[in-house]
C-alpha atoms as a PDB file:
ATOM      1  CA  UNK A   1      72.052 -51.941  33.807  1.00  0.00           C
ATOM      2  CA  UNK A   2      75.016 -49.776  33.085  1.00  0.00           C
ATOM      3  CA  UNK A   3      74.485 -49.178  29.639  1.00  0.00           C
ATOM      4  CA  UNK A   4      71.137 -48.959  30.340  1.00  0.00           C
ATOM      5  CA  UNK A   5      71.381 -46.162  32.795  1.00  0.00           C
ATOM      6  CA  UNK A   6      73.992 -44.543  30.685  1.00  0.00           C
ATOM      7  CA  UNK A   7      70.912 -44.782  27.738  1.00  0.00           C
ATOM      8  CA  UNK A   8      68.681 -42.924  29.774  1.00  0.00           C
ATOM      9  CA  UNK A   9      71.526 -40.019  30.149  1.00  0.00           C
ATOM     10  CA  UNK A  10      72.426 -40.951  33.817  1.00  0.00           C
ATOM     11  CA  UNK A  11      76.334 -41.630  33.221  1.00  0.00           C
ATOM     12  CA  UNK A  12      76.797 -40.564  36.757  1.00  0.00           C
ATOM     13  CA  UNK A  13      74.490 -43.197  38.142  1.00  0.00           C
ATOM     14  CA  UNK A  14      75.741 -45.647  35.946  1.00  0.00           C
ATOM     15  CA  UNK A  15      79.411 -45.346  37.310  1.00  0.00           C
ATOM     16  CA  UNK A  16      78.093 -45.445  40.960  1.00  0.00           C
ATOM     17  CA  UNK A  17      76.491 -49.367  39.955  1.00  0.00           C
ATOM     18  CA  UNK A  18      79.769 -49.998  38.873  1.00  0.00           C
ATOM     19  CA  UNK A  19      81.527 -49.165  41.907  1.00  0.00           C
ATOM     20  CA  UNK A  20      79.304 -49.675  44.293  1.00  0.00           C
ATOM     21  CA  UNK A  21      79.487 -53.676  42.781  1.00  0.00           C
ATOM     22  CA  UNK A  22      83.415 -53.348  42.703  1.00  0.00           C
ATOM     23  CA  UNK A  23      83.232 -51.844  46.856  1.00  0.00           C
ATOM     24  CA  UNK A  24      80.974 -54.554  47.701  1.00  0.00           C
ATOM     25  CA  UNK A  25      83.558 -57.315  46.468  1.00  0.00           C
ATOM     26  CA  UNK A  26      81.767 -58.298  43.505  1.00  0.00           C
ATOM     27  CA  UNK A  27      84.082 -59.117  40.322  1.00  0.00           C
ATOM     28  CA  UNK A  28      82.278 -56.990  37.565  1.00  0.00           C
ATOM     29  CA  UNK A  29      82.934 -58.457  34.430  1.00  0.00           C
ATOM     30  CA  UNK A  30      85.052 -56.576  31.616  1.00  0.00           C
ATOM     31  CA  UNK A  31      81.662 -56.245  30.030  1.00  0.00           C
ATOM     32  CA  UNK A  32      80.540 -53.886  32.498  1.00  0.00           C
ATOM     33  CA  UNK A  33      84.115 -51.683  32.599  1.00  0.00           C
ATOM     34  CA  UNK A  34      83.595 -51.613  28.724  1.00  0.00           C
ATOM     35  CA  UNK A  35      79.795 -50.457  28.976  1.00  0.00           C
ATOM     36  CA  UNK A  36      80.701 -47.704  31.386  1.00  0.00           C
ATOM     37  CA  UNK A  37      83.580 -46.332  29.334  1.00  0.00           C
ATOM     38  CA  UNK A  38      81.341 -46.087  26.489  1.00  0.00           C
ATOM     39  CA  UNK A  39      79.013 -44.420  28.503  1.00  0.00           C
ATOM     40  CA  UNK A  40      81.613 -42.075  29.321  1.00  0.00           C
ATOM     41  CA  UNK A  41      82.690 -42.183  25.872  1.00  0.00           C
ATOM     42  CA  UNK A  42      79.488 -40.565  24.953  1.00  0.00           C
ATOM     43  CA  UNK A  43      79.071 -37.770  27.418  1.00  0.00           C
ATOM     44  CA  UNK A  44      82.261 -36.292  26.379  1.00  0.00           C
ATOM     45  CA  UNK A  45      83.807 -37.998  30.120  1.00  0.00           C
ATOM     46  CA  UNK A  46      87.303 -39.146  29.382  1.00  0.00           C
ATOM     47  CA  UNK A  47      88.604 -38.839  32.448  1.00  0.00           C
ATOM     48  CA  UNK A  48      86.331 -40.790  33.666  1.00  0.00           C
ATOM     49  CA  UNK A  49      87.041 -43.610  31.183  1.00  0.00           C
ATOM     50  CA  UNK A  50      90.247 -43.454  32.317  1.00  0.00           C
ATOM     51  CA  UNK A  51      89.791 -43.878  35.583  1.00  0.00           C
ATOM     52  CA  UNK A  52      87.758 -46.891  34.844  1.00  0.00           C
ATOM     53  CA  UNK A  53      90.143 -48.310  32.868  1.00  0.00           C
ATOM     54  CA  UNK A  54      92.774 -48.190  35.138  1.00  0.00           C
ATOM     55  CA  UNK A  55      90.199 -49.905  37.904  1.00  0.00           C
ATOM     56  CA  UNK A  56      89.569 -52.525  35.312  1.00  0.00           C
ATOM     57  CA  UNK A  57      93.668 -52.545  35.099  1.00  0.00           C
ATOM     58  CA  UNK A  58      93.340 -53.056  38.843  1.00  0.00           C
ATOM     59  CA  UNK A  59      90.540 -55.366  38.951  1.00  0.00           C
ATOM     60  CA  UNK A  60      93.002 -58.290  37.229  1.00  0.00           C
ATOM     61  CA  UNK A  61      91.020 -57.606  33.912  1.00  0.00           C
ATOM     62  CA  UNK A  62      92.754 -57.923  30.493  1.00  0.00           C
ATOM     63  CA  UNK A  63      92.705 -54.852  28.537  1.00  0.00           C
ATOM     64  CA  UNK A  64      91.286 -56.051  25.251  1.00  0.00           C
ATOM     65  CA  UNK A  65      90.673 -54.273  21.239  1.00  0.00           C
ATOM     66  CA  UNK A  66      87.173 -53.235  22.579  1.00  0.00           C
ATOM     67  CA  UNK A  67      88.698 -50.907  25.520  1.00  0.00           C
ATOM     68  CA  UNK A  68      90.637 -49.401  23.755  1.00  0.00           C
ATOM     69  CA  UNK A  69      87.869 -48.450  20.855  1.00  0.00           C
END
């Protein structure tokens, strides 16, 4: 759904499914971090992606080759 919101050029609304599901105590997977950095990525948002990576950092997820591509 992220990268599928982040298709459709709604990067914003992609991060807010992302941490609405962190705020809600779901565990997103490091699949979903990764998807909305590359959303971010792509619209030219690197703070952003930074920001995400350092929740991912917080979430207990390993940092892997792919977020850091």
């Amino acid at each position: 759904m992220i990268r599928a919101l982040g298709d459709a050029g709604k990067w914003e609304k992609s991060l807010t499914v992302l941490e609405t599901s962190v705020t809600r105590g779901a565990r997103p997977q490091t699949l979903a971090f990764h998807a909305a950095m590359d959303v971010c990525g792509r619209e030219g948002r690197w703070r952003e992606a930074m920001t995400i990576m350092k929740r991912m950092q917080e979430a207990g997820l390993p940092h892997d080759v792919t977020t850091y591509a």
